[in-house]
N, C-alpha and C. Protein backbone atom coordinates (compact mmCIF):
# COMPACT_ATOMS: atom_id res chain seq x y z
N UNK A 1 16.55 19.59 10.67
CA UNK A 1 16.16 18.40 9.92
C UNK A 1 17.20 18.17 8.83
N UNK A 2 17.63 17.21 8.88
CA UNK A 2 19.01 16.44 8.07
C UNK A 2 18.12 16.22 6.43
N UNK A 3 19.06 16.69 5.43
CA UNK A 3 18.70 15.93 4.09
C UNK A 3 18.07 14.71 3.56
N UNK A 4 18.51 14.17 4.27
CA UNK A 4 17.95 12.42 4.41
C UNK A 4 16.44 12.19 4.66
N UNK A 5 16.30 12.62 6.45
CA UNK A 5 14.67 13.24 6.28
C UNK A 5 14.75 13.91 5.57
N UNK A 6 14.14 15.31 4.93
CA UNK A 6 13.91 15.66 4.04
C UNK A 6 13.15 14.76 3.06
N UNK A 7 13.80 14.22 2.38
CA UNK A 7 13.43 13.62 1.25
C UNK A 7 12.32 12.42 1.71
N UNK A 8 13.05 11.87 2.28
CA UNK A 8 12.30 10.76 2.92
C UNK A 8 10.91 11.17 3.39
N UNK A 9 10.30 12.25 4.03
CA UNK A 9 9.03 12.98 4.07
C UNK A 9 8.42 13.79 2.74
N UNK A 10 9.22 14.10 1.57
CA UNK A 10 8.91 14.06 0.75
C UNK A 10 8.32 12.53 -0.30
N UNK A 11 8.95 11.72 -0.27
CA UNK A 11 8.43 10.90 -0.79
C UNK A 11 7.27 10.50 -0.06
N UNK A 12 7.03 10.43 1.11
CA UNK A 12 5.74 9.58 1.84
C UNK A 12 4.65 10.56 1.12
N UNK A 13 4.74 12.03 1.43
CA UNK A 13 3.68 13.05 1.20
C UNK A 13 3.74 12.54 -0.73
N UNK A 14 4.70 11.94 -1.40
CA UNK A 14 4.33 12.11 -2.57
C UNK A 14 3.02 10.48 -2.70
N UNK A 15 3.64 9.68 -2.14
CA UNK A 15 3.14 8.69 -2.01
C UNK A 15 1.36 8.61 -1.43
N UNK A 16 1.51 9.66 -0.03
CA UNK A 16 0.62 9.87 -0.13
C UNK A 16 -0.84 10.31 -0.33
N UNK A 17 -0.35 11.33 -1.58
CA UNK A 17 -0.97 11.74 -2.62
C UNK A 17 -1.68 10.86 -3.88
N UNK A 18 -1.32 9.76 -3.49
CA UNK A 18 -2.01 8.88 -4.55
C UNK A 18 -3.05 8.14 -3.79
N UNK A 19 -3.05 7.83 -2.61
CA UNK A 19 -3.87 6.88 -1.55
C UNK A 19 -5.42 7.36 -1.68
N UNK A 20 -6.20 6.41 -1.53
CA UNK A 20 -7.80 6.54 -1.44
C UNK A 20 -7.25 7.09 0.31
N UNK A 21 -9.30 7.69 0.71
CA UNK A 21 -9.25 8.54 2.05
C UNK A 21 -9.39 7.19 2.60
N UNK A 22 -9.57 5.86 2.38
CA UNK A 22 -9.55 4.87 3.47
C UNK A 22 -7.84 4.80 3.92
N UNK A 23 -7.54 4.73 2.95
CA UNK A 23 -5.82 4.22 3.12
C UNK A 23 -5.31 5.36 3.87
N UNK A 24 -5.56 6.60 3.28
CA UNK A 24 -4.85 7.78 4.38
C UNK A 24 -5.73 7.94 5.87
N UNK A 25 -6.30 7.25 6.14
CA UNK A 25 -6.86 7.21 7.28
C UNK A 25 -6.27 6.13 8.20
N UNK A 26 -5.93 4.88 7.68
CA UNK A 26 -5.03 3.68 8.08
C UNK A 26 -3.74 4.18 8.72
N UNK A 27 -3.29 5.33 7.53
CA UNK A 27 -2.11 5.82 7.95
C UNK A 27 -1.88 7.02 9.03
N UNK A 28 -3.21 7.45 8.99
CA UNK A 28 -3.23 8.73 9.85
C UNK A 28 -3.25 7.83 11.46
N UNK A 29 -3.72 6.40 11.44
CA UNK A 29 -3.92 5.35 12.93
C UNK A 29 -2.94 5.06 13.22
N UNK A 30 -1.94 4.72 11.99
CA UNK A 30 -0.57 4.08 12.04
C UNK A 30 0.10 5.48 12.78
N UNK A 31 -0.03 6.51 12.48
CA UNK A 31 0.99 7.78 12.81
C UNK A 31 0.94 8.03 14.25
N UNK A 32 -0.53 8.17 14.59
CA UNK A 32 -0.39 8.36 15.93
C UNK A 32 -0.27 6.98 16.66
N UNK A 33 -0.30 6.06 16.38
CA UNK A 33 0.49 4.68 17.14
C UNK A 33 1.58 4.72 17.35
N UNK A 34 2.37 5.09 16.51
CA UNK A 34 3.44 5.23 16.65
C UNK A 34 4.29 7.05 17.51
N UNK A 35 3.62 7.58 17.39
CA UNK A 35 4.03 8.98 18.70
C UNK A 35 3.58 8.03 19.51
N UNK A 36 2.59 7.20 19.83
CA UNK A 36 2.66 7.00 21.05
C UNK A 36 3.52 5.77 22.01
N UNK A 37 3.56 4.93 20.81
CA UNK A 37 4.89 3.58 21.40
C UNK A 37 6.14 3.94 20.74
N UNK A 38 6.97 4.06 22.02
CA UNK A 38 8.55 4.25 21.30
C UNK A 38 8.92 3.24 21.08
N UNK A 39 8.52 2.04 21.37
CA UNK A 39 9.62 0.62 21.09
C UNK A 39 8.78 -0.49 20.28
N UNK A 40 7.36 -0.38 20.36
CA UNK A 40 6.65 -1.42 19.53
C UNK A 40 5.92 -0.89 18.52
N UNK A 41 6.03 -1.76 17.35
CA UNK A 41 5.28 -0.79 15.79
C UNK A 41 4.30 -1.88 16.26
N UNK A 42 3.63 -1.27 15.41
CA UNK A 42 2.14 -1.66 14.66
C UNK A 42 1.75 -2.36 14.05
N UNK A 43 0.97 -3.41 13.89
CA UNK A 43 0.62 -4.24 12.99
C UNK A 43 -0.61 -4.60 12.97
N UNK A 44 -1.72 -5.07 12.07
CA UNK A 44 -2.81 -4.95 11.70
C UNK A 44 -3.47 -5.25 12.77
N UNK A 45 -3.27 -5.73 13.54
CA UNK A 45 -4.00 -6.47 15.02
C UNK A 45 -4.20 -4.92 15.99
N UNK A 46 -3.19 -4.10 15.49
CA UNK A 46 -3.19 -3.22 16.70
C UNK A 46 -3.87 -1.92 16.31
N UNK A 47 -4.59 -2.11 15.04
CA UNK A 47 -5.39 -1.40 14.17
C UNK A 47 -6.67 -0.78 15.19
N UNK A 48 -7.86 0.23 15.07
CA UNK A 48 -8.50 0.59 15.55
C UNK A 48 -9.67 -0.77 15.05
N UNK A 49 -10.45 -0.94 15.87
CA UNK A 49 -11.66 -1.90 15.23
C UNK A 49 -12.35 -1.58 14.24
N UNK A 50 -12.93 -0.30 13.71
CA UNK A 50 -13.75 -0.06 12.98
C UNK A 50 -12.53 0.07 11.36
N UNK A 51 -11.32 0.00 11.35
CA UNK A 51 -10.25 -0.29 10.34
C UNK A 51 -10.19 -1.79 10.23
N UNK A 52 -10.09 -2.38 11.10
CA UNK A 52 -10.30 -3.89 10.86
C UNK A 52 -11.53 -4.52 9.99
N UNK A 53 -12.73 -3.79 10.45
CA UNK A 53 -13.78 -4.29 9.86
C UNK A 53 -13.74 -3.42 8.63
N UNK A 54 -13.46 -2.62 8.37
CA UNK A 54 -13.27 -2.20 6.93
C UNK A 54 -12.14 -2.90 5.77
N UNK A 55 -11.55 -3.18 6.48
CA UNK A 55 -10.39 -4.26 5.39
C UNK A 55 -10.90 -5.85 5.55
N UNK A 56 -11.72 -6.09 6.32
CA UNK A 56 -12.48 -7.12 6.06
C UNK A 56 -13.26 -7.39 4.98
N UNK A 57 -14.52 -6.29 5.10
CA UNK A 57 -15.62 -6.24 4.67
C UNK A 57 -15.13 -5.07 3.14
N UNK A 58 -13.73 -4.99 2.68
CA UNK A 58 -14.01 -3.98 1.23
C UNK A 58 -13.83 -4.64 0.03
N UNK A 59 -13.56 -6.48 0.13
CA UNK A 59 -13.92 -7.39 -0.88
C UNK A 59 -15.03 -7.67 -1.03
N UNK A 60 -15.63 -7.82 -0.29
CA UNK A 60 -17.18 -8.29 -0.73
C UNK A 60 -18.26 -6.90 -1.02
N UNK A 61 -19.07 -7.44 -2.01
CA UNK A 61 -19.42 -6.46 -3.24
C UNK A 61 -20.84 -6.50 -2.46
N UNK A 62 -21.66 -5.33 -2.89
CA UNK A 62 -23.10 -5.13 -2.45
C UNK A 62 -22.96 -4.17 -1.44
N UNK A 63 -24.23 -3.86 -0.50
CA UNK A 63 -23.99 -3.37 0.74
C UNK A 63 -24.15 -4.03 1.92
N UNK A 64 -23.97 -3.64 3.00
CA UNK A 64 -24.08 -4.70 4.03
C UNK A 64 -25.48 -4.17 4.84
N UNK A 65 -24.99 -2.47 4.94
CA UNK A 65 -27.07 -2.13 5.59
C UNK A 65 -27.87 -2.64 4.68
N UNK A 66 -27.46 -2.52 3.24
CA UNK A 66 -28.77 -2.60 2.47
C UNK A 66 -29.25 -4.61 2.83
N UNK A 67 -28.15 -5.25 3.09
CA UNK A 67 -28.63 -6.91 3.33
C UNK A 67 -28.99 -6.57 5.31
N UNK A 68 -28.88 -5.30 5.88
CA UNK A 68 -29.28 -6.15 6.98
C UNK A 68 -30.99 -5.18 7.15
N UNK A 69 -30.92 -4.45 6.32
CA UNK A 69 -32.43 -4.04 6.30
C UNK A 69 -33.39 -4.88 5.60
N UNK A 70 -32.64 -5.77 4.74
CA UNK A 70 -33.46 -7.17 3.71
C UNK A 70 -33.84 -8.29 4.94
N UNK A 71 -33.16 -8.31 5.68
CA UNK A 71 -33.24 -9.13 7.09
C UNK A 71 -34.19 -8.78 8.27
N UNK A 72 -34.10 -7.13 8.27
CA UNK A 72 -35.40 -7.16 9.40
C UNK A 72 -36.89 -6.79 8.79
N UNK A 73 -36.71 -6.40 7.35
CA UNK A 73 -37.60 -6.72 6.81
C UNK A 73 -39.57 -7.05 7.47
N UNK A 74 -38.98 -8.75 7.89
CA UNK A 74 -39.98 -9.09 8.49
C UNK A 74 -40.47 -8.95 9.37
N UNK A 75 -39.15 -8.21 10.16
CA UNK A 75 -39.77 -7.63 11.41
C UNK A 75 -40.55 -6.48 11.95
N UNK A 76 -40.40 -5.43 10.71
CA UNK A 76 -40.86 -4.23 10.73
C UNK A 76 -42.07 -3.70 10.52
C-alpha cells in the first residue's frame, strides 16, 4: 500500500469518526456497491430501499408508527 493510500484511508476513518450510525451505514451500502461494480458508482437511486426511505422521512418531525397507530385507532 503506497503513501498516498495511506493517508487517504486515514482521513475517511478520521472523517468517519464524526458520522451519526445512519450516515455510517449509508456508507457501509456505498462500500459494498462498490466491491461489487467495477465500472458504475453509486448514486442515491442505487441506494438500498429502506436508506431511501430514511433520508426521506428524517425531516419531518414526530413519529410515523406513533401517526399510523393514531390511524388504526378506530379500527382496533
Amino acid at each position: 500500500m503506497g503513501a498516498l493510500q495511506m493517508r487517504m484511508q486515514e482521513r475517511i476513518v478520521d472523517e468517519m469518526n464524526d458520522m451519526s450510525q445512519r450516515d455510517l451505514s449509508i456508507v457501509y451500502d456505498l462500500i459494498l456497491r462498490l466491491k461489487k461494480s467495477d465500472s458504475s458508482h453509486p448514486t442515491i437511486d442505487d441506494l438500498p430501499p429502506h436508506v431511501r426511505v430514511r433520508n426521506a422521512l428524517e425531516g419531518i418531525k414526530g413519529s410515523l408508527g406513533e401517526d399510523i397507530v393514531r390511524l388504526r385507532d378506530d379500527r382496533i
